[in-house]
Protein backbone atom coordinates (compact mmCIF):
# COMPACT_ATOMS: atom_id res chain seq x y z
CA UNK A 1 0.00 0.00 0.00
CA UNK A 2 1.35 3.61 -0.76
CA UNK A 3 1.51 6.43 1.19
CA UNK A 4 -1.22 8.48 2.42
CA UNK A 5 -4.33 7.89 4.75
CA UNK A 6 -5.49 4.49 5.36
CA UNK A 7 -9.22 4.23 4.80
CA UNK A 8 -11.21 1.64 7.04
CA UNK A 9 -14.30 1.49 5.45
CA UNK A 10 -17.86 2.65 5.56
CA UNK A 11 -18.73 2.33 9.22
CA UNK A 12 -15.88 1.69 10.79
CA UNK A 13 -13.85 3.56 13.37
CA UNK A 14 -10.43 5.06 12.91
CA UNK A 15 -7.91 4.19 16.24
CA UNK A 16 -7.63 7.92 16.25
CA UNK A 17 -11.57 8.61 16.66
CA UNK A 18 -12.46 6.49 19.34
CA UNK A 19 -15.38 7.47 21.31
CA UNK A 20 -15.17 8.48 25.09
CA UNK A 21 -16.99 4.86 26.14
CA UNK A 22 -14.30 3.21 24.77
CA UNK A 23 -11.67 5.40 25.65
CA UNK A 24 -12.22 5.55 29.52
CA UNK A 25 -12.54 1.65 30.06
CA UNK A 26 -9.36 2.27 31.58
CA UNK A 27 -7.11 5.40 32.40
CA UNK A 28 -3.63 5.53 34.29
CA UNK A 29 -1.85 8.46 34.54
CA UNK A 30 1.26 8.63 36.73
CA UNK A 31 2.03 12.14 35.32
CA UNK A 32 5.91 12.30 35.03
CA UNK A 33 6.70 15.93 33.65
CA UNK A 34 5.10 19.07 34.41
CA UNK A 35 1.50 19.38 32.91
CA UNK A 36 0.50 22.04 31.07
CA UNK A 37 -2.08 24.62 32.83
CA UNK A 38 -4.66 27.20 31.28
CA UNK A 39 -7.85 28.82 31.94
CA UNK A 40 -10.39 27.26 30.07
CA UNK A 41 -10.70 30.61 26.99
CA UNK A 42 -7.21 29.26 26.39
CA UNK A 43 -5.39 32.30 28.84
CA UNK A 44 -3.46 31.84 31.13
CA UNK A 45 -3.88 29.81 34.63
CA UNK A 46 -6.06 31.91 36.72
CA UNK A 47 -6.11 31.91 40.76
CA UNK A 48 -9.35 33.80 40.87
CA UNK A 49 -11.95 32.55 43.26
CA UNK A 50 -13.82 30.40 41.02
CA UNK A 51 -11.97 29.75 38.31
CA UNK A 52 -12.24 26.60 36.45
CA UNK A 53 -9.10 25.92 35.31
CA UNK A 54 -7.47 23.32 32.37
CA UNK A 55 -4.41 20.89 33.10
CA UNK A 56 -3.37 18.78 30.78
CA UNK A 57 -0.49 16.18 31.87
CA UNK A 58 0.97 15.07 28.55
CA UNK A 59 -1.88 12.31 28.40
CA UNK A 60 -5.15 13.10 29.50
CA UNK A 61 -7.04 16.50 30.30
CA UNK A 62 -8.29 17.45 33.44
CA UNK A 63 -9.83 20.69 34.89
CA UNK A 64 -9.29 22.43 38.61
CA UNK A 65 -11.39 24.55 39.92
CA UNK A 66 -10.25 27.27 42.33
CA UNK A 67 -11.72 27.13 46.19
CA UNK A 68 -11.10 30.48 48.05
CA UNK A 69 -10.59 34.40 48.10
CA UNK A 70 -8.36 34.09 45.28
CA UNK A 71 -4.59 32.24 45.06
CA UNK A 72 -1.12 33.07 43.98
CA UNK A 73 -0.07 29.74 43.39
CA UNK A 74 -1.93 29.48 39.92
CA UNK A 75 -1.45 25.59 38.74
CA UNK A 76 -0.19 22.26 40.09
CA UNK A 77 2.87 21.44 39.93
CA UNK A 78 5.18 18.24 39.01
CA UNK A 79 7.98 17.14 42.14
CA UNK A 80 9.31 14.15 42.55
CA UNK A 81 6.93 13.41 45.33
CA UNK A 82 4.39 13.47 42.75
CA UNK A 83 1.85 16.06 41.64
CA UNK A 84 1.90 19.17 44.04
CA UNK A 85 -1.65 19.99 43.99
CA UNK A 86 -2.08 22.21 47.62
CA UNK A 87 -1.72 25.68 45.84
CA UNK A 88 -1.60 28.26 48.30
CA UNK A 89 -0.68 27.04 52.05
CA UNK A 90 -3.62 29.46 53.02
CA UNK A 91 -6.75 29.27 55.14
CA UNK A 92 -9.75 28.17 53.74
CA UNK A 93 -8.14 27.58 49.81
CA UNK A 94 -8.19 24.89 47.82
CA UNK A 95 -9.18 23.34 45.18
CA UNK A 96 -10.85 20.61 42.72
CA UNK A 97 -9.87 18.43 40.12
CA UNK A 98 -11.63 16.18 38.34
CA UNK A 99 -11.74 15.05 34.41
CA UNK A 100 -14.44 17.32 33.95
CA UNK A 101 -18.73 17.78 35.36
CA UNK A 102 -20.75 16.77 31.90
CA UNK A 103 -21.81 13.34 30.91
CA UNK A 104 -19.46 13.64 28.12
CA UNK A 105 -16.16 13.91 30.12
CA UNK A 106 -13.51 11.19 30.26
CA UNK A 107 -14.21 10.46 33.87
CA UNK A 108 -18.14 10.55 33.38
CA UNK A 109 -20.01 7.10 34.06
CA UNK A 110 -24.14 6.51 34.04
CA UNK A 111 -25.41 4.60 36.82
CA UNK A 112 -27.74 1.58 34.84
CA UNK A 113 -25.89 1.98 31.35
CA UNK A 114 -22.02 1.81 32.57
CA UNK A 115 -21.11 -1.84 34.13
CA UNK A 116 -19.02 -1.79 37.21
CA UNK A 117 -16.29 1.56 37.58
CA UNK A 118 -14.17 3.16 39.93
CA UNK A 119 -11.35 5.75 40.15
CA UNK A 120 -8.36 5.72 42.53
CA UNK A 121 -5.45 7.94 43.97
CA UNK A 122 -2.91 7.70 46.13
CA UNK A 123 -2.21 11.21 48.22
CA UNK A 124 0.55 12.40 50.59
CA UNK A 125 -0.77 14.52 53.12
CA UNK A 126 2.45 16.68 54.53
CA UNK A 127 0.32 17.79 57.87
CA UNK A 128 -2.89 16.63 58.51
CA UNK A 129 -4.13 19.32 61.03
CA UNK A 130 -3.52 21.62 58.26
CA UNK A 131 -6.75 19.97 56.12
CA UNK A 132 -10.20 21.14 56.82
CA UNK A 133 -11.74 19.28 54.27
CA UNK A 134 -10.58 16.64 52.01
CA UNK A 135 -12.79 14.40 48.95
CA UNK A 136 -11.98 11.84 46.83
CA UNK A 137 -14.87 9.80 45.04
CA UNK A 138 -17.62 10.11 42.71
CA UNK A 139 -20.31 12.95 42.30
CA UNK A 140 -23.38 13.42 40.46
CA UNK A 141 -22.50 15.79 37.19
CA UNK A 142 -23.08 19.59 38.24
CA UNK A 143 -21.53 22.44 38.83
CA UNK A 144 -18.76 22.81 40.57
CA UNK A 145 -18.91 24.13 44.29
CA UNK A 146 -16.90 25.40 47.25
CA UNK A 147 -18.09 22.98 49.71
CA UNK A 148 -18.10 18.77 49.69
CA UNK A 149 -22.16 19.41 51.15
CA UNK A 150 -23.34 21.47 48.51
CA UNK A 151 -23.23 18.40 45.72
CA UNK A 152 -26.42 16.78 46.21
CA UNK A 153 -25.50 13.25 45.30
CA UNK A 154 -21.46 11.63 46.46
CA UNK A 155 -19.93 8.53 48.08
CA UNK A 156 -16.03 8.74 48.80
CA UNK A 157 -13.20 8.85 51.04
CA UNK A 158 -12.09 12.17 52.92
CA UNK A 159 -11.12 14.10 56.11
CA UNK A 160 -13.76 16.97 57.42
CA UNK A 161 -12.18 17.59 60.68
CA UNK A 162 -8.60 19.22 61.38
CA UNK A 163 -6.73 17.20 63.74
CA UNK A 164 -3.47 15.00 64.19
CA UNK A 165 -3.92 12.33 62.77
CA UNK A 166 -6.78 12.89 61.01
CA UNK A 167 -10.16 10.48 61.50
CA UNK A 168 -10.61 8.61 57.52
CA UNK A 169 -14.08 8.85 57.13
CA UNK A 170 -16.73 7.67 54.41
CA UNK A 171 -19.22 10.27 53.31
CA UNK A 172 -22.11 10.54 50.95
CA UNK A 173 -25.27 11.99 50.49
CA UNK A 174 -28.11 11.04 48.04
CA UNK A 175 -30.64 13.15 46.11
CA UNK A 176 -29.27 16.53 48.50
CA UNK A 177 -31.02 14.70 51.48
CA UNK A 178 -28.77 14.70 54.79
CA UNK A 179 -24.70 15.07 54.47
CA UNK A 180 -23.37 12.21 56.29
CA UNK A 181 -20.27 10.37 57.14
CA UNK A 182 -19.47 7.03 58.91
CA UNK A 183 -15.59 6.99 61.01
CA UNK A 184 -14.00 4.10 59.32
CA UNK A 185 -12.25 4.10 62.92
CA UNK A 186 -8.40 4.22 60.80
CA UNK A 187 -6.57 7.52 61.19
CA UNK A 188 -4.16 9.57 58.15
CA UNK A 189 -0.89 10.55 60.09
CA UNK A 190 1.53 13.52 59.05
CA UNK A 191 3.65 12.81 56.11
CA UNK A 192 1.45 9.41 55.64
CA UNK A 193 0.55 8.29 51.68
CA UNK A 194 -3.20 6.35 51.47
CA UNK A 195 -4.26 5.34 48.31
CA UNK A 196 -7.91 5.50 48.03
CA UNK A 197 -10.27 3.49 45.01
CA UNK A 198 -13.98 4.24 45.19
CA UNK A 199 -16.12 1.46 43.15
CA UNK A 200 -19.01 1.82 41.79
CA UNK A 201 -21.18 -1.24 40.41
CA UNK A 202 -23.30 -1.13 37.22
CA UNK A 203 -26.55 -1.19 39.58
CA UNK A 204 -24.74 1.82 41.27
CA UNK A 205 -23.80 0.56 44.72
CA UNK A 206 -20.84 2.03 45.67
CA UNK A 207 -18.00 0.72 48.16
CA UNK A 208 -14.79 2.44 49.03
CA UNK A 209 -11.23 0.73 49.85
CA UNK A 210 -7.79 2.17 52.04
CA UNK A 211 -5.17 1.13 50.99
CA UNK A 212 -6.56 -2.23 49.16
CA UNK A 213 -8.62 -2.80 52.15
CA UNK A 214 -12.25 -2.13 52.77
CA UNK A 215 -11.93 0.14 55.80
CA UNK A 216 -12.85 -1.07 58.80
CA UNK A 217 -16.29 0.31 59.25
CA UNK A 218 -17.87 1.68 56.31
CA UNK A 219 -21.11 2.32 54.38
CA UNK A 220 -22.34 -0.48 52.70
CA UNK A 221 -26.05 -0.10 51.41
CA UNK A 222 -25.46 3.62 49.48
CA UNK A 223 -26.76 3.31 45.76
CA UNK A 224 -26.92 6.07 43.05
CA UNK A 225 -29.75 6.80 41.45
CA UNK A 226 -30.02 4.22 37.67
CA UNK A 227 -29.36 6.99 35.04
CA UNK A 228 -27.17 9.70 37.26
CA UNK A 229 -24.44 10.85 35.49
CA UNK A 230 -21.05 10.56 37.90
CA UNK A 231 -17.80 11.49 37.65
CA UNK A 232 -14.87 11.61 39.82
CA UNK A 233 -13.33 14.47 42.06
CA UNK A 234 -10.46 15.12 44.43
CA UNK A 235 -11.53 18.15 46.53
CA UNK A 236 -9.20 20.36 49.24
CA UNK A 237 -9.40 22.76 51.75
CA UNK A 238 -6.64 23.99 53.85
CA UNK A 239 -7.31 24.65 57.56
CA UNK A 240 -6.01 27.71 59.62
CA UNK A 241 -3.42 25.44 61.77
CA UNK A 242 0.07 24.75 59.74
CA UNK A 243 -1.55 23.53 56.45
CA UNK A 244 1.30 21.68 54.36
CA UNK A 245 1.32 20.49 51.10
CA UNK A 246 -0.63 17.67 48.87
CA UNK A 247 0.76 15.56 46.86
CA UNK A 248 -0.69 12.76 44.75
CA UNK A 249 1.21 10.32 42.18
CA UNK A 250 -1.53 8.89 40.37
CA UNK A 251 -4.70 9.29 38.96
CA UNK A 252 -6.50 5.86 37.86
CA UNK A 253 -10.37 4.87 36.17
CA UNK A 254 -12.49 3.01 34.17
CA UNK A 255 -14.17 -0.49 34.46
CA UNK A 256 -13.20 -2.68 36.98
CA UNK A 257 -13.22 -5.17 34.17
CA UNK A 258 -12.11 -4.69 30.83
CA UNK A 259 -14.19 -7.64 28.71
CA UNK A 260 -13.31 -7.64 24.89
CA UNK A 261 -10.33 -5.16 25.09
């Protein structure tokens, strides 16, 4: 065959089209070089209270959306502990990322129509008193906000109270009825790494695991909605007392098995 573009026929689809379904059966990124960051009209990062931001990591797009009265530190950053993701050390500043909030994003699953999915992280928490509020899991698609509470549907992993070490805790809330959260009993020291996998089966239970484990007392009976449209999130908030820096080296999705691949 000569040169030129290969044509695949009527119907088919080219390696370089493949839908999103396809696509996110399975993502790993372990980042490795220093992603590139931009507001989403294509300017420059922004640390403006509210700000959704674009980060792109040399593989796969993600957006973070800035918690707080406004931050100097404009975009993550790659270290060799991983990806610094704290921003400012500052009171009551944060922020989100995720792989986007529409049912079209990488990261977006549908409760009913998706089989079995989960995402997973692993994060290094410098100084635990330092965190007022930390997320990781999946939430119904919607706008972004400033607090874990205001999303009216989410099941994860997280810390809401600032102390050394920190109480792991499971938290969800379904169809914006009452924020709760169940002490799994296991604590997050300074300095300590947890990796943390939220799954979420095809009739939308959802279960969470430390470290490989189930923790030691969880939630076992929340269920999304069939048909809700979820996608991952890692959310921070610094507290007022010495907050330190976050780090995570990986961000991981997609079915929990990959049939026909």
């Amino acid at each position: 065959m000569g040169f030129g573009r290969r044509h695949y026929g009527a119907g088919s689809v080219e390696p370089w089209a493949e839908n999103s379904t396809r696509r996110r059966k399975f993502v790993s990124d372990y980042f490795g070089s220093q992603p590139i960051c931009f507001e989403n009209d294509m300017t420059a990062a922004s640390g403006t209270t509210g700000a959704t931001n674009l980060m792109h990591s040399g593989k796969y797009g993600y957006e973070y959306f800035i918690l707080g009265a406004g931050q100097t530190i404009l975009f993550p950053t790659w270290t060799a502990s991983g990806l610094l993701w704290s921003l400012d050390l500052v009171d009551n500043e944060g922020c989100i990322i995720s792989p986007g909030i529409t049912a079209n994003s990488l990261g977006s699953f549908t409760i009913g129509t998706d089989r079995s999915f989960y995402a997973e992280t692993t994060l290094t928490l410098a100084d635990v008193s330092g965190v007022d509020d930390l997320f990781f899991g999946f939430t119904k698609n919607q706008a972004y906000a400033t607090a874990v509470t205001t999303f009216t549907d989410y099941f994860g992993v997280g810390l809401n109270t600032a102390a050394n070490p920190g109480a792991i805790k499971v938290r969800w809330n379904l169809n914006d009825g009452t924020d709760a959260s169940v002490d799994t009993t296991q604590t997050w020291a300074d300095g300590a790494s947890k990796t943390i996998k939220v799954v979420v089966g095809d009739d939308g239970f959802a279960r969470a695991y430390i470290n490989g484990q189930p923790p030691t007392i969880s939630k076992t009976n929340f269920q999304f909605d069939s048909g809700d449209s979820v996608n991952w999130m890692l959310f921070g908030i610094h507290a007022t007392t010495t907050p330190g820096a976050w780090h995570t080296d990986h961000f991981e999705w997609g079915y929990t098995q990959r049939k026909g691949e």
